[in-house]
Structure formats: C-alpha cells, structure tokens
N, C-alpha and C. Protein backbone atom coordinates (compact mmCIF):
# COMPACT_ATOMS: atom_id res chain seq x y z
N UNK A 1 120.64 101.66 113.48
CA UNK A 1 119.45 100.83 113.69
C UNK A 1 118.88 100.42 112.35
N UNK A 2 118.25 99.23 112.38
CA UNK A 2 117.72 98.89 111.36
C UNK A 2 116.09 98.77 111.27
N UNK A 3 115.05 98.81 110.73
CA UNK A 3 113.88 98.79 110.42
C UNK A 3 113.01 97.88 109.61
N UNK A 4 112.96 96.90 110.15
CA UNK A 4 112.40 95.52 109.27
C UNK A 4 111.02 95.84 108.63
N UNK A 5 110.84 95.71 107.75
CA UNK A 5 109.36 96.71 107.14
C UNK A 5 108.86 96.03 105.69
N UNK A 6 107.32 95.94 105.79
CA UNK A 6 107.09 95.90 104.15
C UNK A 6 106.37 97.14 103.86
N UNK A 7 106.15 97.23 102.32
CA UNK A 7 106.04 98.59 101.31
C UNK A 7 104.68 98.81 101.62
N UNK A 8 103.81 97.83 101.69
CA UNK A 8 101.85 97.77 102.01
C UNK A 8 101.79 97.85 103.63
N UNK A 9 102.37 97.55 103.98
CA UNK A 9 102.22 97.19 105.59
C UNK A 9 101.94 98.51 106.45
N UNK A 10 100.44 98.67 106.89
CA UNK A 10 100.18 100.17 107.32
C UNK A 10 100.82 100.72 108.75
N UNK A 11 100.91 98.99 109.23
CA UNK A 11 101.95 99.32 110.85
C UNK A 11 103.37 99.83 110.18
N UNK A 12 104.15 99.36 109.59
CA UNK A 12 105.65 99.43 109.13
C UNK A 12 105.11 101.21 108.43
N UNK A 13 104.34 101.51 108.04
CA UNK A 13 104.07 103.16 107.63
C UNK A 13 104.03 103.93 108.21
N UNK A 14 103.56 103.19 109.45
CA UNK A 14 103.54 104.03 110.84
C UNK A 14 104.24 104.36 110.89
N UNK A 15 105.41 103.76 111.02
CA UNK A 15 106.90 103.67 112.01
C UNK A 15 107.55 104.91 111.25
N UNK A 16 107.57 104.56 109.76
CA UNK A 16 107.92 105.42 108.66
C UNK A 16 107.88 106.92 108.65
N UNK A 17 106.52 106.89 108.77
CA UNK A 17 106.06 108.14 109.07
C UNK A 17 106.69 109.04 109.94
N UNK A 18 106.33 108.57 111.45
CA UNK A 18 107.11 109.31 112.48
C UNK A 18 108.92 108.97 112.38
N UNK A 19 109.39 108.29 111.34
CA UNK A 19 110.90 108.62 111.00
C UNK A 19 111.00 109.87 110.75
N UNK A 20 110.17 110.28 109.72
CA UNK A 20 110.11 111.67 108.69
C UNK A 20 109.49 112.52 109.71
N UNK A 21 108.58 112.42 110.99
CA UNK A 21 108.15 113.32 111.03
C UNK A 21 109.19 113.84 112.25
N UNK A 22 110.02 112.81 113.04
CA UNK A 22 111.56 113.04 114.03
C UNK A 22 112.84 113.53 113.22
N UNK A 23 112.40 113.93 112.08
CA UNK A 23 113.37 113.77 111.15
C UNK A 23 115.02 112.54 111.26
N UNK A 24 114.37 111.51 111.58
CA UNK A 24 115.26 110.76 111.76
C UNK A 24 115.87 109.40 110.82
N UNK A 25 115.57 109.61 109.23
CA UNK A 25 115.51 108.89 108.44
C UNK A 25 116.91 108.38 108.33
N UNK A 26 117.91 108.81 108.66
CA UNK A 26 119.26 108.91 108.24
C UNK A 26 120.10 107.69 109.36
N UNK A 27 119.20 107.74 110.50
CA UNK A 27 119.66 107.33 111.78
C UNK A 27 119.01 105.28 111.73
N UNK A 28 117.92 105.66 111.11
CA UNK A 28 117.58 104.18 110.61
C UNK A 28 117.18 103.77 108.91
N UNK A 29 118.04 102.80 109.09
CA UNK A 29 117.79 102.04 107.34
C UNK A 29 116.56 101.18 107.74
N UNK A 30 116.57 101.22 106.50
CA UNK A 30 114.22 100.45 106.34
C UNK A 30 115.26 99.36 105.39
N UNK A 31 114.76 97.95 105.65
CA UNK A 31 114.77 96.96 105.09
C UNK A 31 113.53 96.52 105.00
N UNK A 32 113.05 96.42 103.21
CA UNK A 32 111.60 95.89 102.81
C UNK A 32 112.18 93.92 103.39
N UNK A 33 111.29 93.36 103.75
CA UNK A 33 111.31 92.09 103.58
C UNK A 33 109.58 91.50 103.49
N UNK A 34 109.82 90.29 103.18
CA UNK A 34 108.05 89.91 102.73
C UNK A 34 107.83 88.69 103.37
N UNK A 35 106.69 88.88 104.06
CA UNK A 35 106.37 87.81 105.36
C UNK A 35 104.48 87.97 105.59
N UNK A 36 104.25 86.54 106.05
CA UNK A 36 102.87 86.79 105.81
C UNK A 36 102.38 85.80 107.04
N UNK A 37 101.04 85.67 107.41
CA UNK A 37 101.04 84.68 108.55
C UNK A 37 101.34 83.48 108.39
N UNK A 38 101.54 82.69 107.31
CA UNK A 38 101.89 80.93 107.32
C UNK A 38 103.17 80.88 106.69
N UNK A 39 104.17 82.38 106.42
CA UNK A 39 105.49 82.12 105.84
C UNK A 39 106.22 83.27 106.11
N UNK A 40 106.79 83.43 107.08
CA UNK A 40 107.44 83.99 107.75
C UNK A 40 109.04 84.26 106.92
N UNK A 41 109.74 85.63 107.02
CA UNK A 41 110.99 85.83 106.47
C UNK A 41 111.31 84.98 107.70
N UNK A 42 112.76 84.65 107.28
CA UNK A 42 113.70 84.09 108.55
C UNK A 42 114.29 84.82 109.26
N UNK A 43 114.71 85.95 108.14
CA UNK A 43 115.26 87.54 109.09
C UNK A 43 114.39 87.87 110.02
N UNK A 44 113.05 87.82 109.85
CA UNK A 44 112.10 88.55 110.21
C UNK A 44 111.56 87.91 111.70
N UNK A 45 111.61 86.20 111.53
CA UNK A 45 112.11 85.57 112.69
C UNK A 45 112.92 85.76 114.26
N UNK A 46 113.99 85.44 113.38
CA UNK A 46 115.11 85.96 114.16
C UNK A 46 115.24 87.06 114.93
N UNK A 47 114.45 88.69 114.40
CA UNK A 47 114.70 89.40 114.85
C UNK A 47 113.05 89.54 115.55
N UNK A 48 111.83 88.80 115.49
CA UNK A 48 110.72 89.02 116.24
C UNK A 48 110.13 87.73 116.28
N UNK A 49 110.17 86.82 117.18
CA UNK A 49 109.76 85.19 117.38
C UNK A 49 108.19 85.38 116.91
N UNK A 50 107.74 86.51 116.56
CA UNK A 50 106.74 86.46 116.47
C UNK A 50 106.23 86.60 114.53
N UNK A 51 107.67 86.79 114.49
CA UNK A 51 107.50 86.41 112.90
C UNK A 51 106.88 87.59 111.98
N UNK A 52 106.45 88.69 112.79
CA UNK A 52 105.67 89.83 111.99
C UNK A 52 106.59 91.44 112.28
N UNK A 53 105.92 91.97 111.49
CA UNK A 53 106.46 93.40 111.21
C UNK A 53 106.03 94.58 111.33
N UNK A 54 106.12 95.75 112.00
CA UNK A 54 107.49 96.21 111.83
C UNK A 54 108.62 95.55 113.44
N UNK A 55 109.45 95.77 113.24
CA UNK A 55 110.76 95.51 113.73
C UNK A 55 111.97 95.68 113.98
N UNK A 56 112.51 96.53 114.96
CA UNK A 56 113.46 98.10 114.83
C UNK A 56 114.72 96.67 115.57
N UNK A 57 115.45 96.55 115.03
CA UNK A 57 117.07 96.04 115.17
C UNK A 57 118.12 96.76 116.10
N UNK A 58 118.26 97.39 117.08
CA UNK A 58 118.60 98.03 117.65
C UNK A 58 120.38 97.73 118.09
N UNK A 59 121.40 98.33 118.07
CA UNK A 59 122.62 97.92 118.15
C UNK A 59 123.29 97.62 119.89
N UNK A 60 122.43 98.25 120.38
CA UNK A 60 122.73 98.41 122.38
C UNK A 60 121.46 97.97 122.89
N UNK A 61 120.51 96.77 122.28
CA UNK A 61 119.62 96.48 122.94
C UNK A 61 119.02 95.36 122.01
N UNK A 62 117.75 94.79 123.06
CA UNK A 62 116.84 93.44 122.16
C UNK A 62 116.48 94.52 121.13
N UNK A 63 115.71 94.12 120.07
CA UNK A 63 114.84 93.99 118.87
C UNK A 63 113.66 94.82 119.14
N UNK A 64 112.78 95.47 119.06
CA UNK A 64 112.00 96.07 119.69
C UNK A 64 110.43 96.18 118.45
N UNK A 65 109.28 95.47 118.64
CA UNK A 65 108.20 95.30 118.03
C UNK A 65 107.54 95.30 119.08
N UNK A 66 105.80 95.66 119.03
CA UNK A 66 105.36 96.09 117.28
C UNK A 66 105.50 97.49 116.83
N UNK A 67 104.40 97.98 116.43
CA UNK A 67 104.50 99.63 115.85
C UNK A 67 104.42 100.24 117.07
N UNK A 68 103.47 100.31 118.10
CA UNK A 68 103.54 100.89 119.13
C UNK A 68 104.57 101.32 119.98
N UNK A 69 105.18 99.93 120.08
CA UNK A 69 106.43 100.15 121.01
C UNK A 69 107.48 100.56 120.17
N UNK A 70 107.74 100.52 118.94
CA UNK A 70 108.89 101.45 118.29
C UNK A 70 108.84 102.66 118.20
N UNK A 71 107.44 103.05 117.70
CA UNK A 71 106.87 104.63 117.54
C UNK A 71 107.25 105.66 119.34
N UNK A 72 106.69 104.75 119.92
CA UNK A 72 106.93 105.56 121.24
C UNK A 72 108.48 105.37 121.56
N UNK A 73 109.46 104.29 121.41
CA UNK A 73 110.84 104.17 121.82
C UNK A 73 111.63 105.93 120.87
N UNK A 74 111.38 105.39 119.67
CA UNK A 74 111.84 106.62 118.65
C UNK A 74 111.45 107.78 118.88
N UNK A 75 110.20 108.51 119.38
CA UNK A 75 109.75 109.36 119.81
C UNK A 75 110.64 110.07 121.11
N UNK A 76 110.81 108.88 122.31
CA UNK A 76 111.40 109.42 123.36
C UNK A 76 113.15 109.64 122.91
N UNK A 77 113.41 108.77 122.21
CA UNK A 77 114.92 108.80 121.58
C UNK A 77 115.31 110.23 121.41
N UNK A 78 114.60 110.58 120.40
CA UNK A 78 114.43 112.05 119.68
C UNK A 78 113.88 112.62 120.53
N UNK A 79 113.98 112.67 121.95
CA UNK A 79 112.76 113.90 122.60
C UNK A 79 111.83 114.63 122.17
N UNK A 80 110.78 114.18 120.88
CA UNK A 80 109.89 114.74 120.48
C UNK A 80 108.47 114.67 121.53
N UNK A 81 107.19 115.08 120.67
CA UNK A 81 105.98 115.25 121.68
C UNK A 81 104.75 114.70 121.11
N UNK A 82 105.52 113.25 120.37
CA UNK A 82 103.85 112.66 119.90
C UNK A 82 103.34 112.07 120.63
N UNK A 83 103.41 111.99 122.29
CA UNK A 83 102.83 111.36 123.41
C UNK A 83 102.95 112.54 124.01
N UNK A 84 102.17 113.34 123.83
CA UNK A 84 102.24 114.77 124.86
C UNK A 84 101.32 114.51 125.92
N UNK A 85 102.01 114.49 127.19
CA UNK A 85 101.63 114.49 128.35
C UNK A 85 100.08 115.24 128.80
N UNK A 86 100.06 116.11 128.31
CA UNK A 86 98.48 116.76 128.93
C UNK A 86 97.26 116.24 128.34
N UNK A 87 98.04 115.44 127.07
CA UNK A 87 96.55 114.48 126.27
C UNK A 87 97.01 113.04 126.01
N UNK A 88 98.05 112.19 126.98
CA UNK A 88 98.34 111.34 126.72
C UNK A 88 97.29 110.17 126.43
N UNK A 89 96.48 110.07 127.47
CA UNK A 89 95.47 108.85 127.49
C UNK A 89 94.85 109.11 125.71
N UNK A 90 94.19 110.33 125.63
CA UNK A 90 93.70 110.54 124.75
C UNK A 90 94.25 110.12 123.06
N UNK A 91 95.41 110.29 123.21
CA UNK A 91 96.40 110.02 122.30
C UNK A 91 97.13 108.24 121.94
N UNK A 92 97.05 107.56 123.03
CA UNK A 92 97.11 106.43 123.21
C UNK A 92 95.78 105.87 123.06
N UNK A 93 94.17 106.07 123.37
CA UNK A 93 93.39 105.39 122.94
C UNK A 93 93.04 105.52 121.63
N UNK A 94 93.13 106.94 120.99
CA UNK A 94 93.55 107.39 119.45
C UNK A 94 94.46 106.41 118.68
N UNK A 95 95.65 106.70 118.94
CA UNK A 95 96.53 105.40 118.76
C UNK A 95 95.55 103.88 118.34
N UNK A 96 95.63 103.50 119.84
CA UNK A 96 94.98 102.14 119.82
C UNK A 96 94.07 102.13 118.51
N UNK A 97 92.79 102.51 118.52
CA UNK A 97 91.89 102.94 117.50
C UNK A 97 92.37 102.70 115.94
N UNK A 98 93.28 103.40 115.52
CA UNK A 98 94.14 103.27 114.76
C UNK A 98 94.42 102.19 114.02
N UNK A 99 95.08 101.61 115.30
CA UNK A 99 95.76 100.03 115.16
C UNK A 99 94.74 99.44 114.90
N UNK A 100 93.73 99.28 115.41
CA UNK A 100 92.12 98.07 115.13
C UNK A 100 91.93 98.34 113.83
N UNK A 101 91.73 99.53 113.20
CA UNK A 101 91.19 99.66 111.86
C UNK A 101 92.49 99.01 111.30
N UNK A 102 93.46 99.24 111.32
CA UNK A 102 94.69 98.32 110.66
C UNK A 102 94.38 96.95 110.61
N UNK A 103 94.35 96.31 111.71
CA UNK A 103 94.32 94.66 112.08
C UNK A 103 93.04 94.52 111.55
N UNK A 104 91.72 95.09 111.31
CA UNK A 104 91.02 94.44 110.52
C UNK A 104 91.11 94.32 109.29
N UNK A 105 91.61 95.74 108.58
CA UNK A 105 91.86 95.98 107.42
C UNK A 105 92.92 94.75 106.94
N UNK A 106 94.00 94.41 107.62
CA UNK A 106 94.93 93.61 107.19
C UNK A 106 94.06 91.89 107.40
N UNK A 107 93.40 91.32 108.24
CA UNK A 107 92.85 90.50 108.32
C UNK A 107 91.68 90.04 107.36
N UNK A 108 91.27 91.24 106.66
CA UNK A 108 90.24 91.05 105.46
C UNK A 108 90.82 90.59 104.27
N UNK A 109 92.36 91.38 104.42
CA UNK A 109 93.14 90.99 103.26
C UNK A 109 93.59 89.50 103.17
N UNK A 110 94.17 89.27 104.44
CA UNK A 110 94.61 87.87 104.63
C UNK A 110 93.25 87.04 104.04
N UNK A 111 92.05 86.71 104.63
CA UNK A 111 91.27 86.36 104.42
C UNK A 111 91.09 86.04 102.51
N UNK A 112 91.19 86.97 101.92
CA UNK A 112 91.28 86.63 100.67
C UNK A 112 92.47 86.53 99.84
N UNK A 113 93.42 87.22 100.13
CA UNK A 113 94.74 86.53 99.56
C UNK A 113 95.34 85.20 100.08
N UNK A 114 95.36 85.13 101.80
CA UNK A 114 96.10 84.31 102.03
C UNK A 114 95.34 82.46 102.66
N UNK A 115 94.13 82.56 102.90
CA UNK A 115 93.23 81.45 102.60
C UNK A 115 92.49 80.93 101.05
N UNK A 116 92.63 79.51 101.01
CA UNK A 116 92.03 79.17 99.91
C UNK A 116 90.84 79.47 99.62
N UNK A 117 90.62 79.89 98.09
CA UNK A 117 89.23 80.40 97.96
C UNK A 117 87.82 79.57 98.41
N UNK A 118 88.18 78.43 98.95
CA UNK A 118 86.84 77.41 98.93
C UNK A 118 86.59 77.36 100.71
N UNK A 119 87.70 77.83 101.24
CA UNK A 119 87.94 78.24 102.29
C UNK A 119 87.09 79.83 103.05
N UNK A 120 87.42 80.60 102.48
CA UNK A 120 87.03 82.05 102.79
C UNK A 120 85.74 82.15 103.34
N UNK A 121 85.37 82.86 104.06
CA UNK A 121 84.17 83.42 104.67
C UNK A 121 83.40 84.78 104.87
N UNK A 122 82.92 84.69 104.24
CA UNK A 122 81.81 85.90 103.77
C UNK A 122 81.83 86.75 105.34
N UNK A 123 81.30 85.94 106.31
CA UNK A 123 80.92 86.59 107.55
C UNK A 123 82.04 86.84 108.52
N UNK A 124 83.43 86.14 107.97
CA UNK A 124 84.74 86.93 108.84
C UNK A 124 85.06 88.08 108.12
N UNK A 125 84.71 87.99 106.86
CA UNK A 125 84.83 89.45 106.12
C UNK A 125 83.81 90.84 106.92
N UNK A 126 82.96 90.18 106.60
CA UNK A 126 81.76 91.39 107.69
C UNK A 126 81.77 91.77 108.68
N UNK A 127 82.17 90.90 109.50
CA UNK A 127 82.69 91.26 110.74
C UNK A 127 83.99 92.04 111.34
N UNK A 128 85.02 92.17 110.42
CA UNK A 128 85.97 93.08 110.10
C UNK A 128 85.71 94.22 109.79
N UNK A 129 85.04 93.96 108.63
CA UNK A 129 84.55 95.75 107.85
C UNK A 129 83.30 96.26 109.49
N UNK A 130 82.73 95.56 110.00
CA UNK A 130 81.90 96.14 111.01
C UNK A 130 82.71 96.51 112.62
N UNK A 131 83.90 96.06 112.31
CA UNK A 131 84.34 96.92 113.65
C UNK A 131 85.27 98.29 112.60
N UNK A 132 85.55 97.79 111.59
CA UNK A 132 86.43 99.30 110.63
C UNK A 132 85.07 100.53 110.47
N UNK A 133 83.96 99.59 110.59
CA UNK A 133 83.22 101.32 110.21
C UNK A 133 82.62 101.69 111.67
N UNK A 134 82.59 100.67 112.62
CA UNK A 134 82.28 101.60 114.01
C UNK A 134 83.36 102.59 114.68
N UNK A 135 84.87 101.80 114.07
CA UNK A 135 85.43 103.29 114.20
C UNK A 135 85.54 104.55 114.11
N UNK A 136 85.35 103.51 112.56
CA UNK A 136 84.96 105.52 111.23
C UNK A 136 84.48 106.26 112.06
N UNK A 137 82.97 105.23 112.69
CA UNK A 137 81.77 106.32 113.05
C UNK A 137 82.19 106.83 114.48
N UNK A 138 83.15 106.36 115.56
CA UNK A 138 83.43 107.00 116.32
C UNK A 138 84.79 107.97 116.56
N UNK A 139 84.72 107.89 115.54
CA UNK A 139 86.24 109.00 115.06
C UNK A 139 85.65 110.21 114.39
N UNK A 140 84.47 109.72 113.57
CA UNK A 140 83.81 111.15 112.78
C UNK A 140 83.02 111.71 114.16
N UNK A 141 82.20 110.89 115.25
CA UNK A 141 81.29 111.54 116.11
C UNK A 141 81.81 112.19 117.48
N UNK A 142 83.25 111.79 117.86
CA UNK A 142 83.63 112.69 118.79
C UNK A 142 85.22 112.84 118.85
N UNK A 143 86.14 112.64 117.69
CA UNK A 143 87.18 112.75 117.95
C UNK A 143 87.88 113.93 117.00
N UNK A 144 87.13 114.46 115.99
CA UNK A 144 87.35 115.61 114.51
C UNK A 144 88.33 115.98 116.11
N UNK A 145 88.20 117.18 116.68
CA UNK A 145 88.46 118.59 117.68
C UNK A 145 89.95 117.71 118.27
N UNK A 146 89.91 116.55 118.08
CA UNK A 146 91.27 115.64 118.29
C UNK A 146 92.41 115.88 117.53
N UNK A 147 91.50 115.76 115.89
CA UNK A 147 92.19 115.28 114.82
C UNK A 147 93.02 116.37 114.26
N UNK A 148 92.26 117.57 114.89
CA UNK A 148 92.61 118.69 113.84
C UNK A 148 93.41 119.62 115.26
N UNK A 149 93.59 118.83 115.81
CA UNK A 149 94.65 119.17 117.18
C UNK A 149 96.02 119.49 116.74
N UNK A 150 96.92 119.78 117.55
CA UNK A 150 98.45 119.46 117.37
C UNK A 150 99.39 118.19 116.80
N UNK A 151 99.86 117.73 116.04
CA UNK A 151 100.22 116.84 116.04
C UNK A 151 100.50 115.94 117.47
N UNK A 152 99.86 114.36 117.18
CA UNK A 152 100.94 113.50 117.82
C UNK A 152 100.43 112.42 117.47
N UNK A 153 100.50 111.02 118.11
CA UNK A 153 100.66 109.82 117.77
C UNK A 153 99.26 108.94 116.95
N UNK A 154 98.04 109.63 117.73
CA UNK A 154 96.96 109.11 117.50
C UNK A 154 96.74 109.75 116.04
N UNK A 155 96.77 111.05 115.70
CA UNK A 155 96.57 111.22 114.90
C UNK A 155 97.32 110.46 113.11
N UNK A 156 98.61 110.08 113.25
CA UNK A 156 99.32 109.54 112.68
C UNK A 156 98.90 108.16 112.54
N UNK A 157 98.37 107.50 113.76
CA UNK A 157 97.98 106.34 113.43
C UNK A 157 96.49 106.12 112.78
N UNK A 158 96.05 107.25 112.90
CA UNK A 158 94.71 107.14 112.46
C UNK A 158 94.69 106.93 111.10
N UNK A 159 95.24 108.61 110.62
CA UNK A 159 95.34 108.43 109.27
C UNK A 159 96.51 107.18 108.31
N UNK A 160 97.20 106.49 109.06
CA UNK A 160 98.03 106.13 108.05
C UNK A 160 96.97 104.70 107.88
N UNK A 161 96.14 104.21 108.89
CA UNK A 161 94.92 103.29 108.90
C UNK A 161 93.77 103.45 107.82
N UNK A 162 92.96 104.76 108.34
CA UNK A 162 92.32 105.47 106.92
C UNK A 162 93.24 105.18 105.32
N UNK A 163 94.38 105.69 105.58
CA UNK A 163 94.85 105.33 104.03
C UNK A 163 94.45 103.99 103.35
N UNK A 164 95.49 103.12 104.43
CA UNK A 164 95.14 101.81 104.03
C UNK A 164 93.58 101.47 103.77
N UNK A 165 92.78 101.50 104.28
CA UNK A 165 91.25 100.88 104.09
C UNK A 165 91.25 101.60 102.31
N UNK A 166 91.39 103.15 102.02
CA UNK A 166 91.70 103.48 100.64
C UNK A 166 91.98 102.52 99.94
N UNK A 167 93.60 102.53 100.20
CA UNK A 167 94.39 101.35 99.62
C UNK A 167 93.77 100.39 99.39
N UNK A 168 93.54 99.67 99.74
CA UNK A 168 92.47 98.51 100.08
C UNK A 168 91.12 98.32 99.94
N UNK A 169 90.47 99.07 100.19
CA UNK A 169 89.18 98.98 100.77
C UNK A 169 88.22 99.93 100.18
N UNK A 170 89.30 100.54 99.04
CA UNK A 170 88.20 101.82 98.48
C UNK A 170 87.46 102.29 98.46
N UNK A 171 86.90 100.71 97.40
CA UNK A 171 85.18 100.54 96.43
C UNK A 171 84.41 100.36 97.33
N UNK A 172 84.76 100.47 99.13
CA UNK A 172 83.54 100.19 99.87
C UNK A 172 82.75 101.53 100.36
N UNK A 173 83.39 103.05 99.41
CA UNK A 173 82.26 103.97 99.85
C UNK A 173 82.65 104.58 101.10
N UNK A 174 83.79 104.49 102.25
CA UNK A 174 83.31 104.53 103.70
C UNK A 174 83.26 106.31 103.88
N UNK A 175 83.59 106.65 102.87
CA UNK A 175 83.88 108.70 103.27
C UNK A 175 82.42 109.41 103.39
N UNK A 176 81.59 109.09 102.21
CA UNK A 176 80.43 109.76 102.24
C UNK A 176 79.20 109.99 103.30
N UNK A 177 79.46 108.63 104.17
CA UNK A 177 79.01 109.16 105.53
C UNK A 177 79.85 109.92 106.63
N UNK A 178 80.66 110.18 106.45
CA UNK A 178 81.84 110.42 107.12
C UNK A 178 82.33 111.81 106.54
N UNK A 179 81.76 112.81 106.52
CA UNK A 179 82.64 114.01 105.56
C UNK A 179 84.18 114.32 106.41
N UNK A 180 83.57 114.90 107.75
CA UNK A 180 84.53 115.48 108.32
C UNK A 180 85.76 114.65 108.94
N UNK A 181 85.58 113.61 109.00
CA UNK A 181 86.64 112.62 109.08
C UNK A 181 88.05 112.62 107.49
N UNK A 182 86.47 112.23 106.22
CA UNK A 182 87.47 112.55 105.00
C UNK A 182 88.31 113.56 104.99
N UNK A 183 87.47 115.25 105.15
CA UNK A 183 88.33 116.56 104.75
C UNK A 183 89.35 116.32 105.83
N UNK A 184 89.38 115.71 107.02
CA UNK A 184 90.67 115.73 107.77
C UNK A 184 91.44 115.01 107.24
N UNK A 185 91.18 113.90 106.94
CA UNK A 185 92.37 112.89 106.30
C UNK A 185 92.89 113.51 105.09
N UNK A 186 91.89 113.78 104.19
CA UNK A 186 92.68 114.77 103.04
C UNK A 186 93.50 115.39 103.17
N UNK A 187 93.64 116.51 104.44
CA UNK A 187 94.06 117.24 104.53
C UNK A 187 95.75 116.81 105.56
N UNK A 188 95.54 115.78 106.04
CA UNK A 188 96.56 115.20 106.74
C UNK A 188 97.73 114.65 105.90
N UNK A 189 97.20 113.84 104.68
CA UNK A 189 98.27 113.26 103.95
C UNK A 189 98.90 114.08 103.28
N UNK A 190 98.30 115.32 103.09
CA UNK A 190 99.45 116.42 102.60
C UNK A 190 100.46 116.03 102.85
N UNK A 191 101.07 116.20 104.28
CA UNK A 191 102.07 116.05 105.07
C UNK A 191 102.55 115.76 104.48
N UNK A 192 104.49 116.11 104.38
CA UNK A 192 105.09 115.03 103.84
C UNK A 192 105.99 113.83 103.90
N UNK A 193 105.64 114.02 105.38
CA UNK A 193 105.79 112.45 105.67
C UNK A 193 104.36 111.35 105.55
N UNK A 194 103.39 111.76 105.18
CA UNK A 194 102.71 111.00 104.26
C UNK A 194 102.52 110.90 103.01
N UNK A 195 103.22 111.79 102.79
CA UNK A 195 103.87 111.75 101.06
C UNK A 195 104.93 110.96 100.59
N UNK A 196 105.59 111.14 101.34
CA UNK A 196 107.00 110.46 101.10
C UNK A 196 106.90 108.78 101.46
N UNK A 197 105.94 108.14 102.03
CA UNK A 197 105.56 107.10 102.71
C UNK A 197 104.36 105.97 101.72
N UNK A 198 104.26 106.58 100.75
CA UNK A 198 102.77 106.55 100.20
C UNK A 198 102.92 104.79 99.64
N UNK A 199 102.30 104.29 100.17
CA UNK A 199 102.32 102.59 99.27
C UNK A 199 102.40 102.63 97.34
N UNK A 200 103.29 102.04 97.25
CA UNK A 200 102.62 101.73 95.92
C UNK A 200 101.76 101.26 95.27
C-alpha cells in the first residue's frame, strides 16, 4: 500500500501516527507530495478526485480518503482497538473534534499563504481561531478523564491537532488557559509515534 501524504499536513500525521502506533510502517510506504487548494498534485488527483490528502493507494481495492476513513480501515486491518467498542461514540466524536481544530487550523493557514494579501480577511481569520478555542475549551472542561484514558483514536486525533495549532499557531498563547489540556498533550507527544512523526 501506498500513503499519499505531506510533511505539515496534520491529517496525513494522523494516519502516520497510528502506522507507528499498529506497528505497521513496513506494510505502507508514505509518499510526501505537495498539493494545495488551487494546485493540486496530479498523483494526488488521480488517486482522490478530490485532489487532497491523506490518501492510502490500496493494491485489492479503490483509493481510500480522508484521514478518518484510512485510520479506521488500518486499524480494523491490524485488528487493533483505537475504536474500542464500549467508548466508541465517545471516541468518534473525540475524533471528529480533532479534525475541526485541524480544518480550521489549516484554513487560517490557507487564508494567509494561499490568498492574495489584498485579498485576506481579518474576520475569516477570527472566526477560525473562535471555533479552535471553543474546542480547547471543551476538551479542557469535560473531556481530560477521556484523554488520559486508554489509548484510541480520539485521543490521537486530538493531540496530533493541538500540535499543529503549536506548529502554527503558537504565538497565540492558547495553553495558559488551558493547563490540563497542555500537561496532557505534553505528556502525549512523548509517544513515539509522535516523535517519530514530528513536522519539521
């Protein structure tokens, strides 16, 4: 199998992640390719009409995107338990969660890398960072006893989201209201499949 992926891309980290954490790195090659919303790889095409990434190439089947649906395909592949049944919902709206802080985080970016500067908008920016910190705040106010659970999917997607806003989003402060959210994430990227995964 193959793994269509870029190096920043916090969905394609996802995927990454739970490679290392199925120990299944060996079983799929990661191809970096670079694609953005108005310029699409052609590989990247071809293998998702939808032109975006990540994107698992599969040899006995279609193409299989986005992060969600690869993370859970690879998961059941490997009979692992990052959709564990007795907390599934929980773990899937975790998940979801995840993904939003991603798609804004990545949409803030677009916003200033990939629109002209005379173009850009102050208030699509704000409006991004204001659904990324109602997460924060509902991830710090009832989900910690989640976080610091057993491994599985939500949690992975959370933090590899948290990273990115880091990555990204540093200088905006978001930990200090947030302790117990931070010491979890701190304590998550230990891991080393978030080590081994780490953006440049």
């Amino acid at each position: 199998m193959k793994l269509l992926m870029g190096p920043t891309s916090p969905f394609a980290r996802k995927v990454a992640v739970v490679l290392h954490e199925l120990d299944m790195t060996n079983a799929v090659e990661q191809e970096v390719v670079s694609t953005t919303p108005i310029q699409s790889d052609p590989a990247v095409v071809v293998a998702n009409p939808l032109g975006k990434i990540p994107a698992l190439i599969r040899p006995d089947g279609p193409v299989l995107y986005d992060s969600r649906v690869i993370c859970r395909y690879l998961d059941s592949l490997a009979g692992g338990t990052l959709y564990p049944q007795t907390r599934l919902w929980e773990t899937l709206t975790l998940e979801a969660t995840g993904d939003a802080i991603m798609d804004a985080g990545v949409l803030m970016i677009y916003e200033m890398r990939v629109r002209p500067e005379d173009k850009q908008w102050d208030g699509w920016l704000d409006a991004q960072w204001t659904k990324v910190t109602a997460a924060m705040d509902a991830l710090e106010a009832r989900w910690i006893s989640h976080l610091a659970g057993p491994l599985d999917m939500g949690q992975i997607a959370v933090a590899c989201a948290l990273n990115y806003i880091d990555f990204r989003q540093g200088d905006r402060g978001w930990r200090d209201a947030r302790p117990q959210l931070a010491a979890w994430l701190d304590g998550f990227s230990q891991r080393a499949s978030m080590q081994k995964t780490r953006p440049e």
